[in-house]
Protein backbone atom coordinates (compact mmCIF):
# COMPACT_ATOMS: atom_id res chain seq x y z
CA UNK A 1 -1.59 1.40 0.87
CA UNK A 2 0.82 2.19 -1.34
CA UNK A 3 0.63 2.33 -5.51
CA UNK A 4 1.80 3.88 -8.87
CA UNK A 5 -0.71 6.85 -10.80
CA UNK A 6 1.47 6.63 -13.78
CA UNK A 7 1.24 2.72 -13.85
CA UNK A 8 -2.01 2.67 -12.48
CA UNK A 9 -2.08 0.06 -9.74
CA UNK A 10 -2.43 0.11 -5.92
CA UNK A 11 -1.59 -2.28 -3.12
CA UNK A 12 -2.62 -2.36 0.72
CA UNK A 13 -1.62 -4.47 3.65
CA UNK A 14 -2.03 -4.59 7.13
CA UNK A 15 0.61 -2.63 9.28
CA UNK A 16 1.27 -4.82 11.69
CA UNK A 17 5.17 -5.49 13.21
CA UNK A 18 3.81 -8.16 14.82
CA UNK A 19 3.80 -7.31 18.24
CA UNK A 20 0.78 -4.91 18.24
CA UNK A 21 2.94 -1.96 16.88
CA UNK A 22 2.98 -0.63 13.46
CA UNK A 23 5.71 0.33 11.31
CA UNK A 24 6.28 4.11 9.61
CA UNK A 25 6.46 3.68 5.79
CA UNK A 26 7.98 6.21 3.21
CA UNK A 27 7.20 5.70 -0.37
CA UNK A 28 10.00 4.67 -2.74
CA UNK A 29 10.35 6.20 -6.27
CA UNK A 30 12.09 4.74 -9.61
CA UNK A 31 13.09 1.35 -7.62
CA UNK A 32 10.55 -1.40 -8.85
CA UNK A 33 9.68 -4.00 -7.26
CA UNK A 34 10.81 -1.94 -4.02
CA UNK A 35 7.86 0.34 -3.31
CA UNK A 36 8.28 1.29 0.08
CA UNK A 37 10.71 1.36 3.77
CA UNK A 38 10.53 1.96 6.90
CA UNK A 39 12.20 3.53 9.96
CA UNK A 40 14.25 0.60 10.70
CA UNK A 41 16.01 0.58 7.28
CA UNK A 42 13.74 -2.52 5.87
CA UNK A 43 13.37 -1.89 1.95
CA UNK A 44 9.40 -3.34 1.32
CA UNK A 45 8.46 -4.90 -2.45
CA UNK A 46 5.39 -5.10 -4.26
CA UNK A 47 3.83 -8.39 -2.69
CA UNK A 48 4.80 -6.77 1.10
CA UNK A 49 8.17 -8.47 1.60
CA UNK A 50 11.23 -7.03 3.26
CA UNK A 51 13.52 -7.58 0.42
CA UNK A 52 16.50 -5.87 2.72
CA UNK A 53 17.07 -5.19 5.84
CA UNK A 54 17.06 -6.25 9.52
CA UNK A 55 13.39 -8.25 8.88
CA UNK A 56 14.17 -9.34 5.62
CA UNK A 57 11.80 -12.18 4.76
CA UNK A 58 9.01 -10.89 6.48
CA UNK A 59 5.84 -10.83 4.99
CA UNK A 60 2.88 -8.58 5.40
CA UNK A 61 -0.59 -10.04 5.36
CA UNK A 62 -2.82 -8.42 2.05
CA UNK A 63 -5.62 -5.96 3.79
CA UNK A 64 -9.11 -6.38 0.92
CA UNK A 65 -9.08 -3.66 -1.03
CA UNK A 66 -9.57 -2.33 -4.84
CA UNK A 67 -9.02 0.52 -7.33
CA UNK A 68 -12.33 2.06 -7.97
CA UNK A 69 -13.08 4.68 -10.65
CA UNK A 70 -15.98 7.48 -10.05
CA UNK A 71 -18.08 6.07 -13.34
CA UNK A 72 -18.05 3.00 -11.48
CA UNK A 73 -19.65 4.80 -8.08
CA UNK A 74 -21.70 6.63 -9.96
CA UNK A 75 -23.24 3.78 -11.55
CA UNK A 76 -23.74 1.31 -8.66
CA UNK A 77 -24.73 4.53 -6.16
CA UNK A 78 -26.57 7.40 -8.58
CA UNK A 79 -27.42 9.47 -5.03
CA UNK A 80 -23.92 8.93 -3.95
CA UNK A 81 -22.15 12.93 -3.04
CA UNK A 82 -18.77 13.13 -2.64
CA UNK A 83 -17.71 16.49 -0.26
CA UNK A 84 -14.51 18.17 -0.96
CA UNK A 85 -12.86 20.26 1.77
């Protein structure tokens, strides 16, 4: 998963290289639609696309996922506790 606070949006996919193993992603700053690469060099864009790179064109497949506020917890689960460390 991978997003923007300031811009306030999130994305997630599954990490799959295809062949059972998974790739190592570092996040990418101040280069939008690029939000992401990896350890082989492959620059990764918003929709999960190698944009450059050795696997350019490769897609990965969208994992199910949202961006959930506490009110909205709170208000769908009123015993819900979250534990901080």
């Amino acid at each position: 998963m991978v997003g923007n606070a300031q811009d306030n949006f999130v994305v997630s996919f599954l990490n799959d290289r295809g062949d059972g193993s998974t790739f190592s992603f570092t996040a990418v700053q101040n280069e939008y639609p690029v939000l992401m690469s990896d350890e082989e060099g492959n620059l990764w864009d918003a929709f999960g696309t190698v944009v450059s790179g050795p696997r350019k064109g490769m897609q990965l497949e969208h994992a199910s996922s949202f961006m959930g506020y506490w009110f909205s917890f709170a208000a769908f689960y009123p015993e819900l506790t979250i534990y901080g460390e």
